[in-house]
PDB file of N, CA and C in Angstrom:
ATOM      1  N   UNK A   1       2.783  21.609  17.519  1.00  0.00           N
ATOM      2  CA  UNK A   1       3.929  20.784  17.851  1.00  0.00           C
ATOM      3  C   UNK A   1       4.255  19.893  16.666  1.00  0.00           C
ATOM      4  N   UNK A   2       5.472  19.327  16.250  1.00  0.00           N
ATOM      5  CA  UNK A   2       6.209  18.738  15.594  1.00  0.00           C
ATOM      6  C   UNK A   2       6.778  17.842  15.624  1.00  0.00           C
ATOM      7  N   UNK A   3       7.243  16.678  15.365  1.00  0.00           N
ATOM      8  CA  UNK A   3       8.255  16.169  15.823  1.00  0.00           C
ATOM      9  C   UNK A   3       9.529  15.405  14.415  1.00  0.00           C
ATOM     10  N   UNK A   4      10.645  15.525  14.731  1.00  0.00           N
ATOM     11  CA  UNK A   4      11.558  15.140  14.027  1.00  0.00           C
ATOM     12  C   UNK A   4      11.940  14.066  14.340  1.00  0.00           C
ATOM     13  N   UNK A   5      11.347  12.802  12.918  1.00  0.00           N
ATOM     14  CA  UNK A   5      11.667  11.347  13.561  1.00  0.00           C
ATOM     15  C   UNK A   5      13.350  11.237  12.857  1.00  0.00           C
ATOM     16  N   UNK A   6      13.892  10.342  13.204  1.00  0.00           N
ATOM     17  CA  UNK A   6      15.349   9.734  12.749  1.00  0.00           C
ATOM     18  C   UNK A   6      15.007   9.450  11.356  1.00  0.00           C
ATOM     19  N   UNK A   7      15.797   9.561  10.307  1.00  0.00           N
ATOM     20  CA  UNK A   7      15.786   9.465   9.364  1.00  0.00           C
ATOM     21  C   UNK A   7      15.335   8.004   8.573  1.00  0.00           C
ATOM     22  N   UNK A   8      15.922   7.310   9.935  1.00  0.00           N
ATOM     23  CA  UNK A   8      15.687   5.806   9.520  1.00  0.00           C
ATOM     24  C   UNK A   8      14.151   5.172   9.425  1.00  0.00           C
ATOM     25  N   UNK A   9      13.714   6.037  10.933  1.00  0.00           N
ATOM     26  CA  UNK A   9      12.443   5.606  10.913  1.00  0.00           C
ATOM     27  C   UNK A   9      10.894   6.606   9.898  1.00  0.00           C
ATOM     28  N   UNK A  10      11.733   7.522  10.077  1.00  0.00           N
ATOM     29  CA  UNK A  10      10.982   8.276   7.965  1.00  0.00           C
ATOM     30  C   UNK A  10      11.431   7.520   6.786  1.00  0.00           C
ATOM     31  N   UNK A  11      12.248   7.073   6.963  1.00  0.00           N
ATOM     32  CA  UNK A  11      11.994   5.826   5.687  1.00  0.00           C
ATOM     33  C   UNK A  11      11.229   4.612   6.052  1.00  0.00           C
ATOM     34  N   UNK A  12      11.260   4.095   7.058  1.00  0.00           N
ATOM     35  CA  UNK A  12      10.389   3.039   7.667  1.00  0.00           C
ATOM     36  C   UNK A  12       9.049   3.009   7.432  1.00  0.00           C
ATOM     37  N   UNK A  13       8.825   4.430   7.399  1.00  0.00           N
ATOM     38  CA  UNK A  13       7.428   4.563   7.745  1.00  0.00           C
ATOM     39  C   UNK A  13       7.032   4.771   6.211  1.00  0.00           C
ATOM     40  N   UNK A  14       7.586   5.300   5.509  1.00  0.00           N
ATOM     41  CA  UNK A  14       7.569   5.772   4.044  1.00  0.00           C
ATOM     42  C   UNK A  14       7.063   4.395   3.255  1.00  0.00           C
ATOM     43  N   UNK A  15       8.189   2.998   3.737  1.00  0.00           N
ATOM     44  CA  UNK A  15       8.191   2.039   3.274  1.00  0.00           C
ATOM     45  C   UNK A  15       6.882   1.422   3.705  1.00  0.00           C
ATOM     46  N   UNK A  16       6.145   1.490   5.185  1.00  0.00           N
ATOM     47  CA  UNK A  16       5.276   0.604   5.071  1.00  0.00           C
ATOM     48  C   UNK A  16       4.307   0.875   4.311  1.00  0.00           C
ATOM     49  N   UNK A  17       3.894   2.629   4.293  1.00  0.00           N
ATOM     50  CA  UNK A  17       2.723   3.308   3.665  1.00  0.00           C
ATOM     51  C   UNK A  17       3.154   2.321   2.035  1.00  0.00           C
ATOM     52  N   UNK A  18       4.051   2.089   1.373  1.00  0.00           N
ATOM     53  CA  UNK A  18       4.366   1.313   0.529  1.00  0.00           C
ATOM     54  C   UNK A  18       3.433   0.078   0.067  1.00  0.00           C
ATOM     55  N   UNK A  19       3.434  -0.501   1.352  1.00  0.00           N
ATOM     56  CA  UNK A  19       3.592  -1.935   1.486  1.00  0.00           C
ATOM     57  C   UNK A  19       4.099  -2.863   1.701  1.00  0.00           C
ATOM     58  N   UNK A  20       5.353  -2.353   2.251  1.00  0.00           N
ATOM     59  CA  UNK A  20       6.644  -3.038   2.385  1.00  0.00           C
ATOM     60  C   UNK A  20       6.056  -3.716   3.993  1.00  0.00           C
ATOM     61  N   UNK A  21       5.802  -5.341   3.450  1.00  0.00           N
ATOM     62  CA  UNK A  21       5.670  -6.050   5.333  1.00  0.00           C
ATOM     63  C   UNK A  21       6.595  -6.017   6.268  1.00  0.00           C
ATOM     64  N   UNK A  22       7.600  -5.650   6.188  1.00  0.00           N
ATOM     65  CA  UNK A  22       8.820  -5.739   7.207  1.00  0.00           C
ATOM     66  C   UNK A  22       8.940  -4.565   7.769  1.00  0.00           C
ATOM     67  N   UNK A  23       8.480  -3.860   6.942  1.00  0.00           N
ATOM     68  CA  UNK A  23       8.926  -1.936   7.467  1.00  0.00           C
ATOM     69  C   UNK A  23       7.393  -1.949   8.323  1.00  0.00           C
ATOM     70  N   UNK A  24       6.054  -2.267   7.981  1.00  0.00           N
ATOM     71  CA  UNK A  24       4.921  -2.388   8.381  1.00  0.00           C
ATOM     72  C   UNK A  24       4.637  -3.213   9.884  1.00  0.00           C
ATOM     73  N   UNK A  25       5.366  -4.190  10.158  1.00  0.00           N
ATOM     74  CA  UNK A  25       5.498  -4.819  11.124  1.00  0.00           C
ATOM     75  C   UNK A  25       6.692  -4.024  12.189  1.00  0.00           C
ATOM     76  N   UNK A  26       7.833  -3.333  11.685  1.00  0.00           N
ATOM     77  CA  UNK A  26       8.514  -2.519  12.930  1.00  0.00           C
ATOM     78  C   UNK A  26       7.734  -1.863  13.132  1.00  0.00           C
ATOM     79  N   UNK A  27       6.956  -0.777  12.439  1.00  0.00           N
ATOM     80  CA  UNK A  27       6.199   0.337  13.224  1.00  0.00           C
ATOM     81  C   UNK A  27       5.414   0.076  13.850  1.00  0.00           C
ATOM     82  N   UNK A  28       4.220  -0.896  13.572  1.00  0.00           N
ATOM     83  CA  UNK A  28       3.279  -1.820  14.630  1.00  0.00           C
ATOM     84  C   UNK A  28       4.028  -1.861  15.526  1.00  0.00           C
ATOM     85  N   UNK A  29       5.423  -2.096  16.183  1.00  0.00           N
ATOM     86  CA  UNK A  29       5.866  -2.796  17.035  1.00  0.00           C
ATOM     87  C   UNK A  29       6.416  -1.400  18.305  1.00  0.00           C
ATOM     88  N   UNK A  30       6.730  -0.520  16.897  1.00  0.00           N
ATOM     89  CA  UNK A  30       7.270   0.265  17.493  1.00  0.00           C
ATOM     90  C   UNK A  30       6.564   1.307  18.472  1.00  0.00           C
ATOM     91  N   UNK A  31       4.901   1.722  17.897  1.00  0.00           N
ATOM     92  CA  UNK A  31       4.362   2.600  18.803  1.00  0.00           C
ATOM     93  C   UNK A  31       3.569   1.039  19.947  1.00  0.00           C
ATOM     94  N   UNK A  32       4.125   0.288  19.862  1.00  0.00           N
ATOM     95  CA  UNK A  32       3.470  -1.202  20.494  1.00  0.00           C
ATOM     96  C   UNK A  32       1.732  -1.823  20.391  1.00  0.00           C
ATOM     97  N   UNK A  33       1.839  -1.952  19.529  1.00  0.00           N
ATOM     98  CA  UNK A  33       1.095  -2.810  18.723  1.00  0.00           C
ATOM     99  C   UNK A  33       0.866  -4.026  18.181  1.00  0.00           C
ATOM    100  N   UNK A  34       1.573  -4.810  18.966  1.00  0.00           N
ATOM    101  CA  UNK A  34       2.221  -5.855  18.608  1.00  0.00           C
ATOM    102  C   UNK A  34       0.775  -7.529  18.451  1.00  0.00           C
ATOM    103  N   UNK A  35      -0.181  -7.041  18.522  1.00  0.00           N
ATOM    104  CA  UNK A  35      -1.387  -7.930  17.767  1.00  0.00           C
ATOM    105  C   UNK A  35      -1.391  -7.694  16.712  1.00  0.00           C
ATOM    106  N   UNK A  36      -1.184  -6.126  16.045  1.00  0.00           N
ATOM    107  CA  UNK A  36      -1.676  -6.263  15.065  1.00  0.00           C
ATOM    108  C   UNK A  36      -0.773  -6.607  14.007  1.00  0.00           C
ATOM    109  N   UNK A  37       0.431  -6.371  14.608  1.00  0.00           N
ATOM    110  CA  UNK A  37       1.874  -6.608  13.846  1.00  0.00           C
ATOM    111  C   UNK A  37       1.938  -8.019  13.705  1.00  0.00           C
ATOM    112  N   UNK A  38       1.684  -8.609  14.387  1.00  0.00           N
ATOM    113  CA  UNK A  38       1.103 -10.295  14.240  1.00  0.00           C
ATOM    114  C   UNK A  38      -0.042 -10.635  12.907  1.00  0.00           C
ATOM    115  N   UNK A  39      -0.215  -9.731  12.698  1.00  0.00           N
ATOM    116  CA  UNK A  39      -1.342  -9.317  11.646  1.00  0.00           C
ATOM    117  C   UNK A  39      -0.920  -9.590  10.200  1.00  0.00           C
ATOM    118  N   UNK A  40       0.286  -8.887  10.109  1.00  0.00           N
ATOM    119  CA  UNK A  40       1.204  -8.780   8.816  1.00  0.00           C
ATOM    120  C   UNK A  40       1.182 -10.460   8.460  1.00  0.00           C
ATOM    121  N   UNK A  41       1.552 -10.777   7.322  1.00  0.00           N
ATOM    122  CA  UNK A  41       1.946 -12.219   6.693  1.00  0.00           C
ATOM    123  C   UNK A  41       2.183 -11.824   5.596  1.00  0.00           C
ATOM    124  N   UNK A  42       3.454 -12.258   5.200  1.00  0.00           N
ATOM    125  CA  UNK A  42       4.257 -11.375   4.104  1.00  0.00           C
ATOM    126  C   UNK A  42       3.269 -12.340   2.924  1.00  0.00           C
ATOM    127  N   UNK A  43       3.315 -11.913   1.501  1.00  0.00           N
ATOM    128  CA  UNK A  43       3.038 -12.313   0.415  1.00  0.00           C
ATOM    129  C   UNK A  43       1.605 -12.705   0.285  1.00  0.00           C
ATOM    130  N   UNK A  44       1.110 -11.612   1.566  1.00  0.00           N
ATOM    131  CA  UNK A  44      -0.684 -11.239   1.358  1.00  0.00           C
ATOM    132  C   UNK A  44      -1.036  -9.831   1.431  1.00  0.00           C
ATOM    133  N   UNK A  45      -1.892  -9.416   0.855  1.00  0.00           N
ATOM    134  CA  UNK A  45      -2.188  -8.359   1.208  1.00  0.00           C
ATOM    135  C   UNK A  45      -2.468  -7.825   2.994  1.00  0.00           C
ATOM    136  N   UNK A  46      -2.229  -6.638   3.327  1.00  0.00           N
ATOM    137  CA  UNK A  46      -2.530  -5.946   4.494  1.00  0.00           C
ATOM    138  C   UNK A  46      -4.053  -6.195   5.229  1.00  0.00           C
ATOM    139  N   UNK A  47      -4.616  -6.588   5.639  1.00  0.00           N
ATOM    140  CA  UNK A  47      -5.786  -6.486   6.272  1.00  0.00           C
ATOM    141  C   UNK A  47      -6.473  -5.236   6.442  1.00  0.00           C
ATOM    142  N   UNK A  48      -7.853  -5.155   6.366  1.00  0.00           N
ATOM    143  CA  UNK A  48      -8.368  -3.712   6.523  1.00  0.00           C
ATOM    144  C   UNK A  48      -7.881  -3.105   8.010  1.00  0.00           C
ATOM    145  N   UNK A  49      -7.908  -3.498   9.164  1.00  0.00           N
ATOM    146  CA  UNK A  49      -7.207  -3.189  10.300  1.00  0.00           C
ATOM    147  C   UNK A  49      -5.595  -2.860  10.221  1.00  0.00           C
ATOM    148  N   UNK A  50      -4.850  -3.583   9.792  1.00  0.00           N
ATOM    149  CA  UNK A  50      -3.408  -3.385   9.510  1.00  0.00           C
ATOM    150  C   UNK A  50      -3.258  -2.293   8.454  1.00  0.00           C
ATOM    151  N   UNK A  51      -4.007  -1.846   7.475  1.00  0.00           N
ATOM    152  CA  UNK A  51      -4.249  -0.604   6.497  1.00  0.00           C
ATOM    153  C   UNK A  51      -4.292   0.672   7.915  1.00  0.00           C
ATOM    154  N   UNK A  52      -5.276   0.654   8.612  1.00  0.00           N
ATOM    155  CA  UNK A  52      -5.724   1.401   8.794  1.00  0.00           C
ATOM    156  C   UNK A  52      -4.728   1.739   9.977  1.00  0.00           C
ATOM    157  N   UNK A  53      -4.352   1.067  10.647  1.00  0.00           N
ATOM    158  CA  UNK A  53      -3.093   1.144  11.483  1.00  0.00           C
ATOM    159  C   UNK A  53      -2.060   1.979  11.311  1.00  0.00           C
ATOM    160  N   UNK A  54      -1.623   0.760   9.546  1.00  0.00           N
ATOM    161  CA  UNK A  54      -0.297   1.499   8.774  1.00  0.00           C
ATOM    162  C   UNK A  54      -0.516   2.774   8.810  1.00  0.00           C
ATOM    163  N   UNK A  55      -1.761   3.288   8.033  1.00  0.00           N
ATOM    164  CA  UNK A  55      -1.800   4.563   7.869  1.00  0.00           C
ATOM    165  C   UNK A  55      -1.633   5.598   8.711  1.00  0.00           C
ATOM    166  N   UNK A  56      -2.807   5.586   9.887  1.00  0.00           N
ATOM    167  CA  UNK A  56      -2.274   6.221  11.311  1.00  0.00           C
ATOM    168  C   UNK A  56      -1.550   6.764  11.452  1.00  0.00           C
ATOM    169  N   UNK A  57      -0.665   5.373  12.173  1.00  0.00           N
ATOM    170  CA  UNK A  57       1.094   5.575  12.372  1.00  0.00           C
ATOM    171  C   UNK A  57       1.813   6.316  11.329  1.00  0.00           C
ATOM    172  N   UNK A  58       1.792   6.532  10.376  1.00  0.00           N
ATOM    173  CA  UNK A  58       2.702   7.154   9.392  1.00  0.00           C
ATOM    174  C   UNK A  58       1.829   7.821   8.246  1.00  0.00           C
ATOM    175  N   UNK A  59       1.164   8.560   9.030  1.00  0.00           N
ATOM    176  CA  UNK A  59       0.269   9.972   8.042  1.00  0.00           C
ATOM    177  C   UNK A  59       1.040  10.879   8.086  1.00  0.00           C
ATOM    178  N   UNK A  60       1.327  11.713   6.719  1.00  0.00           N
ATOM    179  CA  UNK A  60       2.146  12.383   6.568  1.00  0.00           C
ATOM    180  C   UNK A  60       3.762  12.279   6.017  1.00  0.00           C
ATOM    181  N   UNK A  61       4.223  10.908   6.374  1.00  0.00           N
ATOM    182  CA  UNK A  61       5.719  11.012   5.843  1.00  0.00           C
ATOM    183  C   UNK A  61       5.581  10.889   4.526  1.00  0.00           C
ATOM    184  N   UNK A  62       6.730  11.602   3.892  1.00  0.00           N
ATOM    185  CA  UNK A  62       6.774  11.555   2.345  1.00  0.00           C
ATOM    186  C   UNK A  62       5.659  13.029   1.887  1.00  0.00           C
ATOM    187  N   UNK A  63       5.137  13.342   2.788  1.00  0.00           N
ATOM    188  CA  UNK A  63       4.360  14.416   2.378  1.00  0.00           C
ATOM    189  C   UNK A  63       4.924  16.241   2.366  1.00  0.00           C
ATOM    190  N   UNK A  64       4.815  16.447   1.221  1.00  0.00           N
ATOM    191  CA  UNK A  64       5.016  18.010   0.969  1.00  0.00           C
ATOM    192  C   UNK A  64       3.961  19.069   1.805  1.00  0.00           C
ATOM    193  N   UNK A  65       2.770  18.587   2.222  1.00  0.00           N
ATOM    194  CA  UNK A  65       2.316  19.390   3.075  1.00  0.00           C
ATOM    195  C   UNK A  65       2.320  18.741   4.471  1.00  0.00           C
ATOM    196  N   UNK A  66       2.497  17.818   4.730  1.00  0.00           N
ATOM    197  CA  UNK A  66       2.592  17.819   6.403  1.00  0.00           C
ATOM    198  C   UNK A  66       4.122  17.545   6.905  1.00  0.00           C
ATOM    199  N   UNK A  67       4.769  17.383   6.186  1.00  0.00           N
ATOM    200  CA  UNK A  67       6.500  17.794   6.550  1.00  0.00           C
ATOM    201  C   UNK A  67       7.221  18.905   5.944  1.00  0.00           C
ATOM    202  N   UNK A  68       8.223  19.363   7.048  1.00  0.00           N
ATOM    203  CA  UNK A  68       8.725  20.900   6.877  1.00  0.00           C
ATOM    204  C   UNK A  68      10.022  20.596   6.664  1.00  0.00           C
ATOM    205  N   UNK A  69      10.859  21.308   6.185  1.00  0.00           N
ATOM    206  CA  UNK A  69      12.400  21.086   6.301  1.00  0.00           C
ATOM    207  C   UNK A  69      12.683  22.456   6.889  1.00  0.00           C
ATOM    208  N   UNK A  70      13.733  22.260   8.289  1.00  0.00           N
ATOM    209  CA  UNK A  70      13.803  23.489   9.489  1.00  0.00           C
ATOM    210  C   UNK A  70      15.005  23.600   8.849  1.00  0.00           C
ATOM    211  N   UNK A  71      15.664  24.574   9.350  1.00  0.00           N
ATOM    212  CA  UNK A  71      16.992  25.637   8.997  1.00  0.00           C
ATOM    213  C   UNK A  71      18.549  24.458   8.885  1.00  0.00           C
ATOM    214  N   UNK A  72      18.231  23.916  10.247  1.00  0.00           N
ATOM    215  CA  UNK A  72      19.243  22.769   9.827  1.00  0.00           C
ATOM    216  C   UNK A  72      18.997  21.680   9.405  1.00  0.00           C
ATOM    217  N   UNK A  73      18.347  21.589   7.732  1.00  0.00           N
ATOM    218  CA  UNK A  73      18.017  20.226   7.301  1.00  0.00           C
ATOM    219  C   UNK A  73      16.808  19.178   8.169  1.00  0.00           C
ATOM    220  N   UNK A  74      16.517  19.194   9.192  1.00  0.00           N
ATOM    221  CA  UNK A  74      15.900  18.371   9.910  1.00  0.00           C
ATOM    222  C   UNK A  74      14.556  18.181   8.997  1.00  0.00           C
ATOM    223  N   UNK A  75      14.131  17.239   9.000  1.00  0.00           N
ATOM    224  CA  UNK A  75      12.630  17.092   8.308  1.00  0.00           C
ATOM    225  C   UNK A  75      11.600  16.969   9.561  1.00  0.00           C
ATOM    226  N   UNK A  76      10.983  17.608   9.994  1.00  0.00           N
ATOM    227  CA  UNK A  76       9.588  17.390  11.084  1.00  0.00           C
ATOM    228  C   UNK A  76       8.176  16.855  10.450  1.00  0.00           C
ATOM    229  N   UNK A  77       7.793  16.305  11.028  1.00  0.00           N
ATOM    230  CA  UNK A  77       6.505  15.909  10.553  1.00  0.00           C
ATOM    231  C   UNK A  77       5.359  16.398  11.565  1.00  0.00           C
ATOM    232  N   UNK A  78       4.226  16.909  11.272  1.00  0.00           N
ATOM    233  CA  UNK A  78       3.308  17.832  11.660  1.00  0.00           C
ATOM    234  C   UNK A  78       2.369  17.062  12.219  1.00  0.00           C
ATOM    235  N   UNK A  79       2.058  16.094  12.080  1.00  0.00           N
ATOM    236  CA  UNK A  79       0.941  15.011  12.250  1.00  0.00           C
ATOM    237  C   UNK A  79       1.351  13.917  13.684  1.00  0.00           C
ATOM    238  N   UNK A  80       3.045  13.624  13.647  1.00  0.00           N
ATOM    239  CA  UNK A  80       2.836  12.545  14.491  1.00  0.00           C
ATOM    240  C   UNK A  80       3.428  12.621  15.798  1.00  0.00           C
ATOM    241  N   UNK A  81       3.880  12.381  16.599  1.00  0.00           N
ATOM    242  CA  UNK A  81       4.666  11.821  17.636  1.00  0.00           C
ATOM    243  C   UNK A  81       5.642  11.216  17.892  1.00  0.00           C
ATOM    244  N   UNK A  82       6.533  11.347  18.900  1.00  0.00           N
ATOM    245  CA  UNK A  82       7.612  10.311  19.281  1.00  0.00           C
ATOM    246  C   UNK A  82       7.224   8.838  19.566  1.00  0.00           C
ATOM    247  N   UNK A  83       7.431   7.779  19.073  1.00  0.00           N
ATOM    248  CA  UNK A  83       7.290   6.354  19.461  1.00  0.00           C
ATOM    249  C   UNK A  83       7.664   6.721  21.354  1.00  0.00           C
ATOM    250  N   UNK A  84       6.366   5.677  22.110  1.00  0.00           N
ATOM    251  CA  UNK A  84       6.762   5.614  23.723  1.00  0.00           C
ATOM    252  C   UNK A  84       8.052   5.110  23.727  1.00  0.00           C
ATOM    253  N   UNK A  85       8.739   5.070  25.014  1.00  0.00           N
ATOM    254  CA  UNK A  85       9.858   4.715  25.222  1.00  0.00           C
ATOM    255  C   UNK A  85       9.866   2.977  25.674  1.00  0.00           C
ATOM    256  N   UNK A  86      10.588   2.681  25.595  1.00  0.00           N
ATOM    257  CA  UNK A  86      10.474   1.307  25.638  1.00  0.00           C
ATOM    258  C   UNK A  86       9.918   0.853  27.181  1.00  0.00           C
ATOM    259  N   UNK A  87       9.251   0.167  27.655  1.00  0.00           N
ATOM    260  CA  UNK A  87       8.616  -0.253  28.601  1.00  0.00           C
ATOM    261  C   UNK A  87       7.402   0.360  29.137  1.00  0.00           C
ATOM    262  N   UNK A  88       7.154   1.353  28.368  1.00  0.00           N
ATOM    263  CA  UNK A  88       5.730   1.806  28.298  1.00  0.00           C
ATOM    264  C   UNK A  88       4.708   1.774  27.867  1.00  0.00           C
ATOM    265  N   UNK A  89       3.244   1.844  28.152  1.00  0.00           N
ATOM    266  CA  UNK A  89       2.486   1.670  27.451  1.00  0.00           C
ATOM    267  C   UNK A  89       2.167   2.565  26.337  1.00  0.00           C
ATOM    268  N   UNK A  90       1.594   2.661  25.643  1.00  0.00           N
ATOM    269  CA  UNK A  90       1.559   3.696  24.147  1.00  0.00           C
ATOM    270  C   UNK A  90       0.768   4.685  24.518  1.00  0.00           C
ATOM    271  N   UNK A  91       0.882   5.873  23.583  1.00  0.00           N
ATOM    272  CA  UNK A  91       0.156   6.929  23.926  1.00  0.00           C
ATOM    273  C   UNK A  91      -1.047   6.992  23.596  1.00  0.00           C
ATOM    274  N   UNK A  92      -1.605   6.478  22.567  1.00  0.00           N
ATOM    275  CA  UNK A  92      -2.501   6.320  22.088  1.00  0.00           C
ATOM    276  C   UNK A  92      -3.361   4.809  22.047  1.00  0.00           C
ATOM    277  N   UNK A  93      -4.516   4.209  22.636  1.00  0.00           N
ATOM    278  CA  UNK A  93      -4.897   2.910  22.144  1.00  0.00           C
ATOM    279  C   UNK A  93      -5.778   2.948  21.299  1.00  0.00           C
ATOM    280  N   UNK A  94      -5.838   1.765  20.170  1.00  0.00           N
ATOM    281  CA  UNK A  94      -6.588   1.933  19.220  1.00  0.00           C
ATOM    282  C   UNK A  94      -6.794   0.970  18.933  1.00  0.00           C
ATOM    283  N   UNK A  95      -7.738   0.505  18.642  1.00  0.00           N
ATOM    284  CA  UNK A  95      -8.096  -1.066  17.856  1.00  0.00           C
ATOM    285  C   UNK A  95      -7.700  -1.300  16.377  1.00  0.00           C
ATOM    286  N   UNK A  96      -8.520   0.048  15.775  1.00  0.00           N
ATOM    287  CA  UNK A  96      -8.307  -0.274  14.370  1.00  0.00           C
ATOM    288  C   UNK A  96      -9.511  -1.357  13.859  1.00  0.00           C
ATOM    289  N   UNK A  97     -10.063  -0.989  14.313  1.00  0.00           N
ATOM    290  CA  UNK A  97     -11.544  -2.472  14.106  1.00  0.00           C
ATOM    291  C   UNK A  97     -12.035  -1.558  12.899  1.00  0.00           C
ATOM    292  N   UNK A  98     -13.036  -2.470  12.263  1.00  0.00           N
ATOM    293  CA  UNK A  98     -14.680  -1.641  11.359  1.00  0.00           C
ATOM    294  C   UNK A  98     -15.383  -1.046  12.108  1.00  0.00           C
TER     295      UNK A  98
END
């Protein structure tokens, strides 16, 4: 299985793997995560938990082997999932601890 995120949120995710705190704090928020997204504080480094988070959530984007480009342009990514829908709990729980 596959899934094809919005373009917006493949750059989002692109950006936090970055470092970018703002793009790093929507995706926390977005698969709901929202302690650890509390986590972020711009003009510090990431925390080993918030690393390990970031990464998670957005393994694979920007990647030549775990994203495909399908017949009509779509980019899929091989690794992740649809974000839950809003008022749900997440699909996955994770701490992200040592």
């Amino acid at each position: 299985m596959s899934y094809a995120p919005s373009p917006e949120l493949r750059e989002c995710c692109i950006a936090a793997q970055a470092g970018d705190h703002d793009a790093a704090k929507q995706v926390l928020k977005l698969y709901r995560y929202v302690r650890i997204a509390k986590e972020v504080k711009k003009g510090k480094p990431f925390s080993n938990r918030v690393r390990r988070a970031v990464d998670c959530l957005t393994a694979g984007y920007g990647s030549e082997t775990w994203e495909i480009i399908n017949e009509d342009g779509k980019i899929e990514n091989l690794l992740q999932w649809p974000p839950p829908p809003p008022g749900t709990p997440p699909r996955l729980v994770h701490r992200f601890d040592d």
